[in-house]
C-alpha atoms as a PDB file:
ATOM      1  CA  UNK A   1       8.968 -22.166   4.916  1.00  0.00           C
ATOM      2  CA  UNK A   2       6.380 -23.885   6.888  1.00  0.00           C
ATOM      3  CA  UNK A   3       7.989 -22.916  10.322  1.00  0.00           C
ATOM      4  CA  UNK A   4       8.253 -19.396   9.473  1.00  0.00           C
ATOM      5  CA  UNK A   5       4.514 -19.316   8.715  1.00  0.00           C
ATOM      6  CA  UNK A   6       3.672 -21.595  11.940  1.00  0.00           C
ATOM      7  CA  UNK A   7       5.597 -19.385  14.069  1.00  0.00           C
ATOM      8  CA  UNK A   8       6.255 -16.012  12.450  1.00  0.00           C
ATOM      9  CA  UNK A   9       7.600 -14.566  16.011  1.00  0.00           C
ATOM     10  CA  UNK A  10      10.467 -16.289  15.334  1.00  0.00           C
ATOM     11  CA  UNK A  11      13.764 -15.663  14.089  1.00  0.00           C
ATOM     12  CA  UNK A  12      13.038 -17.629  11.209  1.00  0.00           C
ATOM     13  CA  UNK A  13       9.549 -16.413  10.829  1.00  0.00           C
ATOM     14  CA  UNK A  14      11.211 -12.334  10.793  1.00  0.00           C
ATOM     15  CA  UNK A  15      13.944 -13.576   8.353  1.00  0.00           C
ATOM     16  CA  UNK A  16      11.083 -15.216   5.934  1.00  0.00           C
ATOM     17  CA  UNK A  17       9.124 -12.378   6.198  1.00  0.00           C
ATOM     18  CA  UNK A  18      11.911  -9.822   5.675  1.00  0.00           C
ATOM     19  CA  UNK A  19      13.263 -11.944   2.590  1.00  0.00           C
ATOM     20  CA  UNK A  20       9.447 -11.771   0.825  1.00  0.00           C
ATOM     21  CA  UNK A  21       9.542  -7.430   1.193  1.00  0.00           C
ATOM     22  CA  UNK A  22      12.681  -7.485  -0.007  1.00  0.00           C
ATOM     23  CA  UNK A  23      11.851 -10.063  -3.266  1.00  0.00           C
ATOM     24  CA  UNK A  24       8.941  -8.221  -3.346  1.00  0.00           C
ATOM     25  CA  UNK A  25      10.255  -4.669  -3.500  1.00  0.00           C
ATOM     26  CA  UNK A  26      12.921  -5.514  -5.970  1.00  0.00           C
ATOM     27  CA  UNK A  27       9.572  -6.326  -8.582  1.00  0.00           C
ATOM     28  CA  UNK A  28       8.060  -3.565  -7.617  1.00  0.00           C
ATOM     29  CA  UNK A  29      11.595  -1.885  -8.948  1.00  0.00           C
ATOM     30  CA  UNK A  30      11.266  -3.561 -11.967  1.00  0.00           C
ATOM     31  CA  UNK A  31       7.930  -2.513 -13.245  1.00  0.00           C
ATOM     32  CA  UNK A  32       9.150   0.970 -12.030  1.00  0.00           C
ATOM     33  CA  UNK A  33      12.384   0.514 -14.425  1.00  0.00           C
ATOM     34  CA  UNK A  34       9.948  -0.551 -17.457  1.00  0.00           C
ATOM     35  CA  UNK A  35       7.874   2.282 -16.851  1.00  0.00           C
ATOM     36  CA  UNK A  36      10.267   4.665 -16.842  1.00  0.00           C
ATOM     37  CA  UNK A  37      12.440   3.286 -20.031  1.00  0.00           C
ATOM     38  CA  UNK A  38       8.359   3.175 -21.818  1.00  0.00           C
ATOM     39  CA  UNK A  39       8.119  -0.440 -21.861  1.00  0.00           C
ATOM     40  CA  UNK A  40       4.649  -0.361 -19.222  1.00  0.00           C
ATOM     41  CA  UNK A  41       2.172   1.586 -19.344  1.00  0.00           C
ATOM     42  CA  UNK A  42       2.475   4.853 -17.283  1.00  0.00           C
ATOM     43  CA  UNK A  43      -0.481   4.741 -15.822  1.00  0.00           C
ATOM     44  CA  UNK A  44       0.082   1.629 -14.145  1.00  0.00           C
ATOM     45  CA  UNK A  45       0.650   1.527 -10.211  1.00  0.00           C
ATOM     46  CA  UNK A  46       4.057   0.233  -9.845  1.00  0.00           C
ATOM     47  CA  UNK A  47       3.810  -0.920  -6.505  1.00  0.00           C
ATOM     48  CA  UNK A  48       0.343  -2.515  -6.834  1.00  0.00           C
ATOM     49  CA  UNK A  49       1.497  -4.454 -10.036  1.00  0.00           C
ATOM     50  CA  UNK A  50       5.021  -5.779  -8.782  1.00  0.00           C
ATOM     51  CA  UNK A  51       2.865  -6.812  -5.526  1.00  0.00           C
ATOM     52  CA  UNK A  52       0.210  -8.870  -7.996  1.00  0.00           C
ATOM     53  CA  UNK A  53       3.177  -9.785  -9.657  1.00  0.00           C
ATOM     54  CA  UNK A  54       5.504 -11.182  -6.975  1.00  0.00           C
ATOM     55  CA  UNK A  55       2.338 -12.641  -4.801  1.00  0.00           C
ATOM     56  CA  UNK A  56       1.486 -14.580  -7.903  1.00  0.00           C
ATOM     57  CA  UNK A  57       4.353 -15.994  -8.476  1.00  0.00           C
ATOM     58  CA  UNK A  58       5.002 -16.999  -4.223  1.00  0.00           C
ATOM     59  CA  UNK A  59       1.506 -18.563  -4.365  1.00  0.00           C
ATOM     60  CA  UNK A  60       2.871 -20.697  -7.525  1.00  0.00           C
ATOM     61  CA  UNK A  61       6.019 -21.632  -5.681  1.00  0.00           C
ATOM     62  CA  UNK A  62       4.095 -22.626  -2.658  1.00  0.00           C
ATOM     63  CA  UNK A  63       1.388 -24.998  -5.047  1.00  0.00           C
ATOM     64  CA  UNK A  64       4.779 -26.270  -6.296  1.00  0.00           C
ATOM     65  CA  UNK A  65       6.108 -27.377  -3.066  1.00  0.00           C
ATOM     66  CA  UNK A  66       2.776 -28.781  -1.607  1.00  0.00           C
ATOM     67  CA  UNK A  67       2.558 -31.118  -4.677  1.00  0.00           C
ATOM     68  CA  UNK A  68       5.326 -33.431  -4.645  1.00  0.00           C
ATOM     69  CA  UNK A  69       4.058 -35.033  -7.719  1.00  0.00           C
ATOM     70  CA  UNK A  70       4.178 -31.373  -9.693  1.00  0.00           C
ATOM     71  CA  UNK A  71       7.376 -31.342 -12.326  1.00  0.00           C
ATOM     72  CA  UNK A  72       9.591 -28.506 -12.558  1.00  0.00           C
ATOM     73  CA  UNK A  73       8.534 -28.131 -16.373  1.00  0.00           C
ATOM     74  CA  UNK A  74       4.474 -27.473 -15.395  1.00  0.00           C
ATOM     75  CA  UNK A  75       5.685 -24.811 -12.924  1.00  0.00           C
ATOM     76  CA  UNK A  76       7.505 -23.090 -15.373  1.00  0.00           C
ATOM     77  CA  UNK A  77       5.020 -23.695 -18.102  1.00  0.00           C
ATOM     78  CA  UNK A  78       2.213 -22.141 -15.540  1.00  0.00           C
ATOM     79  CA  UNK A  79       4.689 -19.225 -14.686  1.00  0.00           C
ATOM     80  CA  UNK A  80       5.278 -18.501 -18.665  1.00  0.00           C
ATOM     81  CA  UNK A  81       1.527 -18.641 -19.247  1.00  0.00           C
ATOM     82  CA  UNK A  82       0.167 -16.159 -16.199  1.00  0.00           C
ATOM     83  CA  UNK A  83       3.269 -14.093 -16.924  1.00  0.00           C
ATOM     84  CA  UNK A  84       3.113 -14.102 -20.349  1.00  0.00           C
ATOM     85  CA  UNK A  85      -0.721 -12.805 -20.182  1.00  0.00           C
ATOM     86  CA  UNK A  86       0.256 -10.254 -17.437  1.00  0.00           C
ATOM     87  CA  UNK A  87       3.392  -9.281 -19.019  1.00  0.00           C
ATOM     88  CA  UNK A  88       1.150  -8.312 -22.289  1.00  0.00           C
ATOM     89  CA  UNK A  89      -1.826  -6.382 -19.796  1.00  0.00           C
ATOM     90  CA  UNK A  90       1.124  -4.000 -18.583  1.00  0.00           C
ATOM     91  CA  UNK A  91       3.085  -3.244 -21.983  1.00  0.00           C
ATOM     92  CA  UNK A  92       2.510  -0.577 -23.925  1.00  0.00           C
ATOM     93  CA  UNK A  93       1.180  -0.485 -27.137  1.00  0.00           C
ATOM     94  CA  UNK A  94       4.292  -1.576 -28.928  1.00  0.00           C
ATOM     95  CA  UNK A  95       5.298  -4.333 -26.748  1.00  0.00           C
ATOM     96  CA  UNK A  96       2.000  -5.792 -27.176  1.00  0.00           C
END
């Protein structure tokens, strides 16, 4: 990971880089699937909320590598709780 940020020219750098559109387009997906089955709201900008959503959730992985002393349990207990709060912000009514 840190390579392909030091040296994003690279082959390694275009790979990472591809890999993160791709993750990130596949949330973007998602919230578009909830919003059309009526499980988000339909106001909602898919595109901007899968992008919140999936750069949240990179900038918890990358905390999580950084700090070698962080257990697997508080990363997932962090990821429940922000996802958890946004999960409720995009829901409609009844899946509040």
């Amino acid at each position: 990971m840190a390579l392909s940020l030091e040296a994003p020219e690279t082959p390694n750098g275009a790979l990472y880089l591809d890999l993160d559109r791709r993750l990130a387009a596949q949330v973007v997906a998602l919230v578009e699937q909830l919003k059309a089955r009526g499980e988000a709201r339909s106001e909602l900008d898919a595109a901007a909320i899968g992008e919140v959503l999936f750069n949240t959730l990179n900038a918890m992985f990358m905390n999580f590598v950084r700090d070698e002393d962080m257990p697997m349990g508080a990363l997932k207990a962090r990821v429940a709780r922000q996802f958890g709060l946004l999960a409720r912000l995009i829901a409609t009514g009844e899946d509040r």
